[in-house]
Protein backbone atom coordinates (compact mmCIF):
# COMPACT_ATOMS: atom_id res chain seq x y z
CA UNK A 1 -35.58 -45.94 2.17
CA UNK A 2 -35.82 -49.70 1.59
CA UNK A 3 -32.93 -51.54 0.08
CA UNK A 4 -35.12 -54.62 -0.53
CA UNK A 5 -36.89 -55.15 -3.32
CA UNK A 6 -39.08 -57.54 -5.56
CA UNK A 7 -38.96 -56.56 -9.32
CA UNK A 8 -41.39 -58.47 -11.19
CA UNK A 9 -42.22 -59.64 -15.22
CA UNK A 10 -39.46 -57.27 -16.49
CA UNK A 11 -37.22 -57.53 -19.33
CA UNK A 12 -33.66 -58.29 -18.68
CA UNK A 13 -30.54 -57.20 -20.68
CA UNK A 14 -27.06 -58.66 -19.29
CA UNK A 15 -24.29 -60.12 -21.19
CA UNK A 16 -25.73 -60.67 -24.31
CA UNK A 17 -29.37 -61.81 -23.71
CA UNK A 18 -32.61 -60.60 -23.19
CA UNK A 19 -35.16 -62.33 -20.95
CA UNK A 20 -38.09 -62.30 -18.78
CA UNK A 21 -37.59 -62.90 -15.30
CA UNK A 22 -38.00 -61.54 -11.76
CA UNK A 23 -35.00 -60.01 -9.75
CA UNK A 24 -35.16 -59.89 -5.70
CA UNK A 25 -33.33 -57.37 -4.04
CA UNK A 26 -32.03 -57.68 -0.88
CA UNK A 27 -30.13 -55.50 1.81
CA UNK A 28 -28.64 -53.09 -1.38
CA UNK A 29 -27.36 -56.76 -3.54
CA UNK A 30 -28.78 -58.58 -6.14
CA UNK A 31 -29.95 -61.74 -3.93
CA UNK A 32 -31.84 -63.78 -6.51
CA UNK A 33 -32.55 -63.92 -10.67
CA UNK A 34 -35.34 -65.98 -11.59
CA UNK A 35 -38.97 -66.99 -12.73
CA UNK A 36 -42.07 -66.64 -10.48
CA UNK A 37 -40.26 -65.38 -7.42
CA UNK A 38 -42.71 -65.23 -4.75
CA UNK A 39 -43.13 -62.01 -2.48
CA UNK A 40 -42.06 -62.02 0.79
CA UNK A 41 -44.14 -61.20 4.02
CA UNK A 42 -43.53 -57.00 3.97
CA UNK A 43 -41.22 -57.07 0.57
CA UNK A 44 -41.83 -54.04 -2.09
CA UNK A 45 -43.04 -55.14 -4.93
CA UNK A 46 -42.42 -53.19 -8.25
CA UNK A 47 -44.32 -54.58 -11.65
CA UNK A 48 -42.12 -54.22 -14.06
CA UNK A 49 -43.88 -55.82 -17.12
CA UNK A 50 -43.29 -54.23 -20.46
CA UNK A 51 -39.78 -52.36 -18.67
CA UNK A 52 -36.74 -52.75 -19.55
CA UNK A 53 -34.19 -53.72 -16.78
CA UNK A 54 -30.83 -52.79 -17.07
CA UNK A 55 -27.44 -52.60 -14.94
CA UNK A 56 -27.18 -48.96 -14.19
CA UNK A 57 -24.48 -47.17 -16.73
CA UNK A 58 -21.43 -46.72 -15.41
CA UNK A 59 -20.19 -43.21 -16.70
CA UNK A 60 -16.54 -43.37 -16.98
CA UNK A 61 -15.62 -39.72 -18.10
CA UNK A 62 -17.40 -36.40 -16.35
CA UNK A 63 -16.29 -33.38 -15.16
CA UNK A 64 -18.03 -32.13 -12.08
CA UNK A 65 -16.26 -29.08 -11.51
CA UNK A 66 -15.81 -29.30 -7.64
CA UNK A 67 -13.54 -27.97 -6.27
CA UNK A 68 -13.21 -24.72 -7.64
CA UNK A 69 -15.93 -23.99 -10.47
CA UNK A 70 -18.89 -24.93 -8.57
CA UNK A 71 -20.24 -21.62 -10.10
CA UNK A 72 -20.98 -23.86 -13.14
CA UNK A 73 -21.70 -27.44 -11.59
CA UNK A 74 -20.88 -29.72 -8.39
CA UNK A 75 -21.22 -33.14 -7.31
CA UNK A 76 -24.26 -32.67 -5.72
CA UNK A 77 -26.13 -31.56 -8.55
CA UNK A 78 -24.61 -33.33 -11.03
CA UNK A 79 -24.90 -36.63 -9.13
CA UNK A 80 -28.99 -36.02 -9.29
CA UNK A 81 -29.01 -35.51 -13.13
CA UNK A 82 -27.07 -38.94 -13.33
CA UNK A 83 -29.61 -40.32 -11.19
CA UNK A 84 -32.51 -39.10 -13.18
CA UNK A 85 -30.38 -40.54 -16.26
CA UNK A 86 -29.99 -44.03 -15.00
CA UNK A 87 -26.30 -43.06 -14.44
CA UNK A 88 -25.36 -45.30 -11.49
CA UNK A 89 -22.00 -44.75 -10.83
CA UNK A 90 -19.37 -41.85 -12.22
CA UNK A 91 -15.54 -41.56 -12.31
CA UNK A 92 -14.70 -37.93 -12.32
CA UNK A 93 -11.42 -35.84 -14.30
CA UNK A 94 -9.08 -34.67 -12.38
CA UNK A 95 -8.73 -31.28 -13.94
CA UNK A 96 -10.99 -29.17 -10.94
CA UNK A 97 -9.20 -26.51 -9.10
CA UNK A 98 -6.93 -27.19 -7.64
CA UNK A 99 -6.39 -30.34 -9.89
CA UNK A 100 -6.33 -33.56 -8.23
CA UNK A 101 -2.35 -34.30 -8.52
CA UNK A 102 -1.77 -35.67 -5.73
CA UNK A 103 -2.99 -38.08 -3.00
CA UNK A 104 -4.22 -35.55 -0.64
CA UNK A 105 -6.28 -33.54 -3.08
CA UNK A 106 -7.97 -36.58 -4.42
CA UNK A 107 -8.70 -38.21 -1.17
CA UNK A 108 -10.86 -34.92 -0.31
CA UNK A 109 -12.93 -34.95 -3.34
CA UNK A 110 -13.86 -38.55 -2.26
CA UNK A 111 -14.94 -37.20 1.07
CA UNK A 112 -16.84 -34.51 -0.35
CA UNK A 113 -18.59 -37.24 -2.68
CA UNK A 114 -19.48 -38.74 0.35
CA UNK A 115 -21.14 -36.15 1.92
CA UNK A 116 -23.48 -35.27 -1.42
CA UNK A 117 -23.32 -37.53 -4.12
CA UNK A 118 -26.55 -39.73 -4.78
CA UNK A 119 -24.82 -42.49 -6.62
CA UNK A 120 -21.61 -44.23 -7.00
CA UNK A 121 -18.47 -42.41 -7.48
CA UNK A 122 -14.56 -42.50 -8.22
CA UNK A 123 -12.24 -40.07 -9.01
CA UNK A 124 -8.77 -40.24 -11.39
CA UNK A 125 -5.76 -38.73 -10.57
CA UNK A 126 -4.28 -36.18 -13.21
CA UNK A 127 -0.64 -35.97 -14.72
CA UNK A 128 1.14 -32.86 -15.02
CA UNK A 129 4.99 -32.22 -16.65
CA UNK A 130 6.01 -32.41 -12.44
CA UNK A 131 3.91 -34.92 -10.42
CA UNK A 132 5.46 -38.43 -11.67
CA UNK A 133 6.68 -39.35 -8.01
CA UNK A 134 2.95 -38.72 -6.62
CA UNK A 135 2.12 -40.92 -10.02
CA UNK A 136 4.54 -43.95 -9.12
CA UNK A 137 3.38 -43.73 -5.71
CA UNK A 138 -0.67 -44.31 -6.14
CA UNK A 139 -2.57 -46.97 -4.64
CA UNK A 140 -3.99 -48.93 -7.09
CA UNK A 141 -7.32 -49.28 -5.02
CA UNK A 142 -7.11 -45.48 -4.91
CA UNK A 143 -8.17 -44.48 -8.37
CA UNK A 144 -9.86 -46.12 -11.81
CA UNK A 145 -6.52 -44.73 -13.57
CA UNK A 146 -4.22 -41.79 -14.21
CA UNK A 147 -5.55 -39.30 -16.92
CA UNK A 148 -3.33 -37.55 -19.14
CA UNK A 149 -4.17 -34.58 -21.33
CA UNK A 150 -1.68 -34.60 -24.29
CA UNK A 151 -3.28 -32.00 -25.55
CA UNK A 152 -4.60 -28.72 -24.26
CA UNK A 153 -5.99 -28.52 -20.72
CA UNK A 154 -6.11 -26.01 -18.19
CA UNK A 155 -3.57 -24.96 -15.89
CA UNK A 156 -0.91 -27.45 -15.20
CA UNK A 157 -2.68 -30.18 -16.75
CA UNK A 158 -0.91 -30.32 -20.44
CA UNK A 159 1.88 -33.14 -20.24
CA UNK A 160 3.96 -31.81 -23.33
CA UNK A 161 7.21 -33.29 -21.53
CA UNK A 162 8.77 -36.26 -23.45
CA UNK A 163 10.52 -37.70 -21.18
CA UNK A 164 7.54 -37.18 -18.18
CA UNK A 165 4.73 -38.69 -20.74
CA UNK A 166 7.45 -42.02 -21.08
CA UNK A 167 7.79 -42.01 -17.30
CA UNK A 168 4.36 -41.97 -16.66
CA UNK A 169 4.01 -45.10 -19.57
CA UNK A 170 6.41 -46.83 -17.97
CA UNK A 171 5.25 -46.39 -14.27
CA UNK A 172 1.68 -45.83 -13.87
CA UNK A 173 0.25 -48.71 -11.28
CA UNK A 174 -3.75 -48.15 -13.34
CA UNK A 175 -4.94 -47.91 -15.89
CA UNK A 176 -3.86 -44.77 -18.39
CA UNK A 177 -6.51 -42.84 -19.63
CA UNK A 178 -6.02 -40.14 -22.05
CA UNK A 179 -7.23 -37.36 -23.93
CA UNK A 180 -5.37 -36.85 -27.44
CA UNK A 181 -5.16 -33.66 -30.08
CA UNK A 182 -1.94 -32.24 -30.67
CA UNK A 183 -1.57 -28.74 -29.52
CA UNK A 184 0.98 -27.51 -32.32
CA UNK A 185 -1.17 -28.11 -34.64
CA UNK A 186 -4.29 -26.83 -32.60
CA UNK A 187 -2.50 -23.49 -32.37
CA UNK A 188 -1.31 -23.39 -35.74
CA UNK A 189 -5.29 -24.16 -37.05
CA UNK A 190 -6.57 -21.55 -34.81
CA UNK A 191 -4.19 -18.54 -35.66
CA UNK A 192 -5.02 -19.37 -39.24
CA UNK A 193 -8.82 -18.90 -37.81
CA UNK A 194 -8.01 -16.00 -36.21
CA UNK A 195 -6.32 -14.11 -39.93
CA UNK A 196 -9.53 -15.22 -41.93
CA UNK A 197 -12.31 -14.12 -39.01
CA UNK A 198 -10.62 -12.23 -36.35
CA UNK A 199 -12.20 -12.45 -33.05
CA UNK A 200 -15.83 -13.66 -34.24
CA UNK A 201 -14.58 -16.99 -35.44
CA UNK A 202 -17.75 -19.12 -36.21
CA UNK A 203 -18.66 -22.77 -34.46
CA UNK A 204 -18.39 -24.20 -37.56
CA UNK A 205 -14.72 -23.77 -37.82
CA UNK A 206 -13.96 -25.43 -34.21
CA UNK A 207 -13.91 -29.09 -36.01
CA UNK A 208 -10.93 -27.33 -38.59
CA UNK A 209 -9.33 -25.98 -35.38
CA UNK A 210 -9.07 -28.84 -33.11
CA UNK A 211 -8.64 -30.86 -36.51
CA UNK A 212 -8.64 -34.63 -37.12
CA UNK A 213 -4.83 -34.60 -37.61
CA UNK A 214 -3.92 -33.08 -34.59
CA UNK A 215 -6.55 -35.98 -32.90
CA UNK A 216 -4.86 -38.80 -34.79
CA UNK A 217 -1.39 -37.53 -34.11
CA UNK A 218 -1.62 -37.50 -30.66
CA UNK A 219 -3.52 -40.56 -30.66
CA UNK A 220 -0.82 -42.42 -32.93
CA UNK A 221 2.02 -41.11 -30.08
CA UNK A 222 -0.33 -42.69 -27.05
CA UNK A 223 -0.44 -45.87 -29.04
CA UNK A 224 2.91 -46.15 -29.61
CA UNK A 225 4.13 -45.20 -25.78
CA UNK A 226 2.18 -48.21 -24.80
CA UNK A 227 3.02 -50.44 -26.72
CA UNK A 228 6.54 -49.76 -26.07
CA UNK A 229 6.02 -50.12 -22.02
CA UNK A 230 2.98 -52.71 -22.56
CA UNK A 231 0.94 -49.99 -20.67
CA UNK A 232 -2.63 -50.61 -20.05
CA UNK A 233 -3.77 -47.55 -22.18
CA UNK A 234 -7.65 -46.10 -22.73
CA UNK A 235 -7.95 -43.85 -25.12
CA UNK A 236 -11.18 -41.55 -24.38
CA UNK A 237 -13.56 -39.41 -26.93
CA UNK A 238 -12.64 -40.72 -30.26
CA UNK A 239 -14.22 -38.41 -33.06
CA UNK A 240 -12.98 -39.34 -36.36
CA UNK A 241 -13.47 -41.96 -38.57
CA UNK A 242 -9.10 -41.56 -39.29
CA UNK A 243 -8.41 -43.11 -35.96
CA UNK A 244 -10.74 -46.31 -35.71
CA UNK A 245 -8.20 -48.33 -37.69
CA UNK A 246 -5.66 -47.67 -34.60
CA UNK A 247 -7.77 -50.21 -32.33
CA UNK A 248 -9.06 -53.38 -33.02
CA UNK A 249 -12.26 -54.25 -32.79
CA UNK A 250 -14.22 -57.60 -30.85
CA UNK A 251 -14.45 -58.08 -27.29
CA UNK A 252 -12.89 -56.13 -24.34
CA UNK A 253 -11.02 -59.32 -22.76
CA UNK A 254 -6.98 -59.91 -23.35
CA UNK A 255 -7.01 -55.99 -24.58
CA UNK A 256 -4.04 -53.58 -23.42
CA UNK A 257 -5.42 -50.72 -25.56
CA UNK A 258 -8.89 -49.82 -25.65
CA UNK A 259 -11.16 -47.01 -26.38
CA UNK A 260 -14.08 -44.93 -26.05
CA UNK A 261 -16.29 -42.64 -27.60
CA UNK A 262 -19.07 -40.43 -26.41
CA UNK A 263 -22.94 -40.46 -26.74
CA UNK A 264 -22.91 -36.55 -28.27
CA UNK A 265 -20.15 -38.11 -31.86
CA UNK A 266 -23.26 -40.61 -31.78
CA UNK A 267 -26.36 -37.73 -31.78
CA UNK A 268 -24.72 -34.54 -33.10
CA UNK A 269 -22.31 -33.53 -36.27
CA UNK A 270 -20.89 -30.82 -37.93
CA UNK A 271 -24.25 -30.09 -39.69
CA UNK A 272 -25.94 -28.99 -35.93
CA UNK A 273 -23.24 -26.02 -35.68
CA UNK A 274 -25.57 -24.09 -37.78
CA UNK A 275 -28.37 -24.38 -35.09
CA UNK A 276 -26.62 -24.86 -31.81
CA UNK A 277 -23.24 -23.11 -32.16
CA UNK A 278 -20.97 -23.00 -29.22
CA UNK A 279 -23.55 -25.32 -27.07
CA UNK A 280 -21.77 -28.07 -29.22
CA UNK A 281 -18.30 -26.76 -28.25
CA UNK A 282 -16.25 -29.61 -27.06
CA UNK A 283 -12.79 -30.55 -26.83
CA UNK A 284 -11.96 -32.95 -29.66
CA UNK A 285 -15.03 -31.50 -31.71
CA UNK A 286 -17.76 -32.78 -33.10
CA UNK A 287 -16.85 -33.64 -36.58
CA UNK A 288 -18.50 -34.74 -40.20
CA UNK A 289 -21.51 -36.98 -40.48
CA UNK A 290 -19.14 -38.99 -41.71
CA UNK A 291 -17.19 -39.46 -38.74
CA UNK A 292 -20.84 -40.00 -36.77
CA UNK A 293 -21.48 -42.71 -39.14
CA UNK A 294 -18.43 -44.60 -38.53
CA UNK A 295 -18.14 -44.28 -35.13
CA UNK A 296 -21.59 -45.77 -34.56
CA UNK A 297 -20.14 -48.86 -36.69
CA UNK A 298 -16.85 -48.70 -34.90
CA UNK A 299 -19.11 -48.84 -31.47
CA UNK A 300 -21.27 -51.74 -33.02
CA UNK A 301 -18.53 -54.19 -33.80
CA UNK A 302 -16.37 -53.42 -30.75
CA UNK A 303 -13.10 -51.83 -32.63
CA UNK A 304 -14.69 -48.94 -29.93
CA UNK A 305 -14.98 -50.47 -26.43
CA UNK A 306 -16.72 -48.38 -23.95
CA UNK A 307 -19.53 -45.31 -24.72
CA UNK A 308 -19.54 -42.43 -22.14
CA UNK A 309 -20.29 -38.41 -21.96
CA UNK A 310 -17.32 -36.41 -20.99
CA UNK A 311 -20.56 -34.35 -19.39
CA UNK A 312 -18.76 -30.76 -18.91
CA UNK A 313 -20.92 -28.37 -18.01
CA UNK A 314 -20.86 -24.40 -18.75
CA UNK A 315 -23.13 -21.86 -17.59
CA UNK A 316 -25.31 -20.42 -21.02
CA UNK A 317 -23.64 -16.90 -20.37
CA UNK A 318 -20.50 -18.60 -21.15
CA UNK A 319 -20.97 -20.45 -24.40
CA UNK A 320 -22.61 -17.39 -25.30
CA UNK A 321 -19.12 -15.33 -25.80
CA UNK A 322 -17.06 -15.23 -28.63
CA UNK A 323 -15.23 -18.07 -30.14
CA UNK A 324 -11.77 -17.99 -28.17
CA UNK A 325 -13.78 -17.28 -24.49
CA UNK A 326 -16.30 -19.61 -25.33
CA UNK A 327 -15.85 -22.87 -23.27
CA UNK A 328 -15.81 -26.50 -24.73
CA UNK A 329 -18.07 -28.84 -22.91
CA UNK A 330 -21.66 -29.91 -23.17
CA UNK A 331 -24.08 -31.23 -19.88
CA UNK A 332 -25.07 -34.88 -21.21
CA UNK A 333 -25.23 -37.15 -18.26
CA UNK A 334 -29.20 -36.57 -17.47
CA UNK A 335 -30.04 -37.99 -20.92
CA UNK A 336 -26.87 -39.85 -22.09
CA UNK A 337 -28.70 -43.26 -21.81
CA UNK A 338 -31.60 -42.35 -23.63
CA UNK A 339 -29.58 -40.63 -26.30
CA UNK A 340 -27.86 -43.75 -26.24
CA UNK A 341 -30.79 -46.08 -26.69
CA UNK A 342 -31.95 -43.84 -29.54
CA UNK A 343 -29.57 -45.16 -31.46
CA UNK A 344 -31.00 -49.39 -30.63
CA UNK A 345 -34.45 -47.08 -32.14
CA UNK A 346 -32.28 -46.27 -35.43
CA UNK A 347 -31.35 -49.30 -36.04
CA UNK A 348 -27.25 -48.37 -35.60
CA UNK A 349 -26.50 -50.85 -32.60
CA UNK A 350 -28.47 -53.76 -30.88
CA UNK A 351 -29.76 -52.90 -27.12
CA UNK A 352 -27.62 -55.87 -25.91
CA UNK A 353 -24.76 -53.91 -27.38
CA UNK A 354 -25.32 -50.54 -25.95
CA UNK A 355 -25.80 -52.51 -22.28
CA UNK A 356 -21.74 -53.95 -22.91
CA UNK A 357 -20.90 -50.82 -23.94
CA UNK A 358 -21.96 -48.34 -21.00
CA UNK A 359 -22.32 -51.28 -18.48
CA UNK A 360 -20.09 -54.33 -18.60
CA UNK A 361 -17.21 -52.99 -20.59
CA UNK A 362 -16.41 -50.27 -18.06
CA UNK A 363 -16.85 -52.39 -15.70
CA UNK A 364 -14.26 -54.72 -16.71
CA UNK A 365 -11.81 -52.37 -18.19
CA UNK A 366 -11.04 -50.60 -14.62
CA UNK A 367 -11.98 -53.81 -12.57
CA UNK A 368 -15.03 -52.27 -10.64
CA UNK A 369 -16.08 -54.28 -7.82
CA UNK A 370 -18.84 -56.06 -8.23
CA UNK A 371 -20.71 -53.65 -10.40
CA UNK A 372 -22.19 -53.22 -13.82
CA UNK A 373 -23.52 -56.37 -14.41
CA UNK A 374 -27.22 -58.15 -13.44
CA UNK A 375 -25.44 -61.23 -11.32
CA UNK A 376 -26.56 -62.54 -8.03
CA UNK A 377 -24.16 -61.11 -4.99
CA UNK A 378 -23.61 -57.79 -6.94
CA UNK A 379 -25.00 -54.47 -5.96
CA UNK A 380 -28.10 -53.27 -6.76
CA UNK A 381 -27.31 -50.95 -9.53
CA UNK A 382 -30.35 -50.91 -11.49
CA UNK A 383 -32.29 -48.65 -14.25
CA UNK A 384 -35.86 -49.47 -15.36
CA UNK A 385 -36.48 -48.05 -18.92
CA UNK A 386 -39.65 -47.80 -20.44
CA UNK A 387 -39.45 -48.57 -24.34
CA UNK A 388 -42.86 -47.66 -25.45
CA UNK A 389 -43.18 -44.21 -23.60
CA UNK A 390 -41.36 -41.14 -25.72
CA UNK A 391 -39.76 -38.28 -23.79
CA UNK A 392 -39.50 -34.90 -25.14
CA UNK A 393 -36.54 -33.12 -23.24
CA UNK A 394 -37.48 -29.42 -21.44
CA UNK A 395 -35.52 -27.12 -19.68
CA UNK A 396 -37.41 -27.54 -16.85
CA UNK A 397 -36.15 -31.15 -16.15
CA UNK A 398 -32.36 -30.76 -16.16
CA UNK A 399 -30.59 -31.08 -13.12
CA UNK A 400 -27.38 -30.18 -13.80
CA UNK A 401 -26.35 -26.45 -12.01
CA UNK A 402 -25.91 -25.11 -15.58
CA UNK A 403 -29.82 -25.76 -16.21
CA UNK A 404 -29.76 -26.26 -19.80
CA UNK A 405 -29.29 -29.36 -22.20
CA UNK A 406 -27.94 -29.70 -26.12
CA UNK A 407 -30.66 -31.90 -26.44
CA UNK A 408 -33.26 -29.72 -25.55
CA UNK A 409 -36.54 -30.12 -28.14
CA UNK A 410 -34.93 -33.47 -28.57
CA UNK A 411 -37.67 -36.42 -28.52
CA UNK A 412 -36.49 -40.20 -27.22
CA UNK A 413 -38.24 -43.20 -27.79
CA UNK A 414 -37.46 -44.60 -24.31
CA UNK A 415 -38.18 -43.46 -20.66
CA UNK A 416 -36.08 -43.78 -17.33
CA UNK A 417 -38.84 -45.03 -15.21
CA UNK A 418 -36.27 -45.47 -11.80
CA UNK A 419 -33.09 -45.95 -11.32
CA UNK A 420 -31.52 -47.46 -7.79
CA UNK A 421 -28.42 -47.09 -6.30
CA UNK A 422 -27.23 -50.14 -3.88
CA UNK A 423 -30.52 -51.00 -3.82
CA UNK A 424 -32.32 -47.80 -3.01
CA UNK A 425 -34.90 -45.69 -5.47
CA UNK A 426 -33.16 -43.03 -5.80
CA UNK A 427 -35.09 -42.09 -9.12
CA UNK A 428 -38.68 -43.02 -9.41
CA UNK A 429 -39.18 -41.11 -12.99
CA UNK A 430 -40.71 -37.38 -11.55
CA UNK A 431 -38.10 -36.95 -8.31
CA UNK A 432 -34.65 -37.39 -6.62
CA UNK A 433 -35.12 -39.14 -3.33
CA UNK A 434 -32.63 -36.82 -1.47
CA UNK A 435 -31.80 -39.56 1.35
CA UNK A 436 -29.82 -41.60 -0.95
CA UNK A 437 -25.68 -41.39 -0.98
CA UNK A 438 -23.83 -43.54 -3.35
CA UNK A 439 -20.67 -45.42 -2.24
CA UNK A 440 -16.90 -45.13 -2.90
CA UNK A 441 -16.20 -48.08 -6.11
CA UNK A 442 -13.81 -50.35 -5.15
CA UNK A 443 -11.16 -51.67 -7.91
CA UNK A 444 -10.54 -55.72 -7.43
CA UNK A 445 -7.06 -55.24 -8.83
């Protein structure tokens, strides 16, 4: 497995530009940027004219299930399908069983990542109503950030505490991260559901259920907790067009509160309930087309900082139940960059955009080491995209455990050609090379 390579005549995208150039790598880093770079005696050379080259995304949001559902999905596997998606590096929830509270339990999911995981990962710890010592206590270095559910989660997971959600505002050493929908109202929505429907409630009610008031609510109460401590706050999955005028849009730097969406509010609305049903079951829901619409905008002029998957994988047995055992989560990380880039093909964001927003910006918001960007000295995250070859997405391809995707039929107008990880192929556009392992990301904080 060589961690040296010569990429030649491809198309760069980094901060802002696009240009023609060569990129050398050498020992797993980014060694050299330039024009007419001449092979070296025994080098691999890779012609990359009429590619696309492109920091590797940096996934921010997944849930990989392990420990404790690996019926469903696992590191391992999932790892591959972000491989074979140009996914580079992941930071995973925390909300596995048992959930990753504490220092101990999150130290051994970054030794099992170790053992299997073909690309770069990190892992968050989680807040519950009775952790905030092990919260006050984290190593910086340890984690990307602390994510809270104020709204519903699993288990112990659901921080509905007052006083515990201003501790952990007032205390947390990272980086908050959160996930917002108030459950009073969630509950209140869904036994409404349940009087009109009884048990078969239909997918098309889930955006009424897990409404856009309970997202803004809980949202509006995030907000206001950090700006009260000065917290560093990230607010993840944004789905309505009601909360975009809660974050202000331009660039990332001199931020405190930032946000997120995901590449499924960009590629699916409330229309696709009809054909897909509970496959598009996700927790906030998909919403109106008019929420799609603005949230593509929102991405476009920054107001929404970083674009992600909250990949959450269910087995099809699963989502085919009835509406209250039917899980909410969709597998998107095989094809999230592609789905992505789809939207450059619409005309609803600029390439050099979608490169800040699944590259640089998460990157920079959780001070990644040396990652995310195409700069001399960093590692050799890299994905190769073909623009001019469409890709029709089968069955057959998807590497996730679950072995199916939402996007399915779906037809992209761009390729992943190969994607390496500290310099090695670990993708070369038909196969995983199973000798690759990703490395633990390292927070310069």
């Amino acid at each position: 497995m060589s961690a040296d390579w010569l990429i030649k005549n491809a198309e760069l995208v980094n901060e802002g530009r696009r240009f023609h150039a060569d990129l050398r790598v050498k020992a797993g880093r980014i060694e050299a940027i330039g024009g007419d770079l001449d092979a070296r005696p025994g080098e691999p050379v890779l012609d990359a004219a009429g590619l696309l080259l492109l920091p590797g995304m940096i996934d921010d949001q997944v849930h990989f299930r392990e420990p404790g559902l690996t019926h469903k999905a696992d590191i391992a596997h999932e790892s591959r399908a972000c491989a074979a998606g140009g996914i580079t590096s992941f930071m995973e929830m925390p909300n596995t069983r048992p959930p990753a509270l504490d220092r101990d339990t999150l130290e051994a999911k970054y030794a099992r990542a170790a053992e299997v995981s073909a690309v770069n990962y990190a892992f968050y710890m989680g807040a519950s109503n009775d952790n905030l010592d092990a919260i006050r206590a984290l190593d910086p270095h340890a984690a990307p950030g602390v994510k809270v559910f104020m709204g519903a989660s699993t288990g112990n997971m659901l921080v509905d505490d007052p006083e515990v959600l201003d501790g952990i505002f007032r205390e947390a050493p990272t980086p908050i991260i959160t996930h917002c929908e108030d459950t009073p109202m969630i509950d209140a929505n869904l036994a409404r559901a349940h009087e009109k429907y009884g048990e078969d409630i239909p997918a098309r009610e889930h955006p009424l259920i897990r409404s856009r008031e309970a997202c803004i609510k809980s949202t509006r109460l995030a907000i206001a907790l950090a700006k009260k401590h000065g917290s560093r706050l990230h607010v993840l999955h944004i789905s309505t067009a009601d909360e975009l005028a809660l974050f202000e849009p331009g660039p990332l730097k001199g931020k405190k509160i930032t946000a997120e969406t995901c590449v499924h509010f960009l590629h699916f609305d409330a229309r696709d309930y009809g054909r897909l049903g509970f496959l598009i079951k996700c927790n906030p829901a998909i919403k109106d087309p008019a929420d799609r619409e603005a949230i593509a905008r929102a991405l476009a002029e920054g107001r929404l900082d970083v674009l992600a998957t909250d990949h959450a994988p269910h087995l099809l047995e699963e989502k085919g139940q009835l509406y209250d055992k039917a899980p909410s989560g969709l597998p998107l990380v095989q094809f999230a960059l592609q789905a992505a880039l789809q939207r450059v093909t619409e005309g609803k964001l600029t390439l050099e955009r979608v490169v800040e927003a699944v590259c640089h910006a998460p990157a920079t918001l959780f001070d990644v080491k040396q990652r995310g960007f195409l700069r001399e000295g960093y590692a050799a995250d890299l994905v190769l995209v073909d623009p001019s070859r469409p890709h029709t997405v089968t069955r057959a391809e998807v590497l996730s455990k679950c072995g199916w995707s939402p996007f399915e039929g779906e037809t992209f107008a761009h390729s992943i050609v190969s994607t390496f990880v500290n310099g090695q192929r670990v993708w070369d556009g038909r196969r995983i090379d199973e000798g690759v392992r990703g490395q633990r990301l390292a927070f310069d904080r």
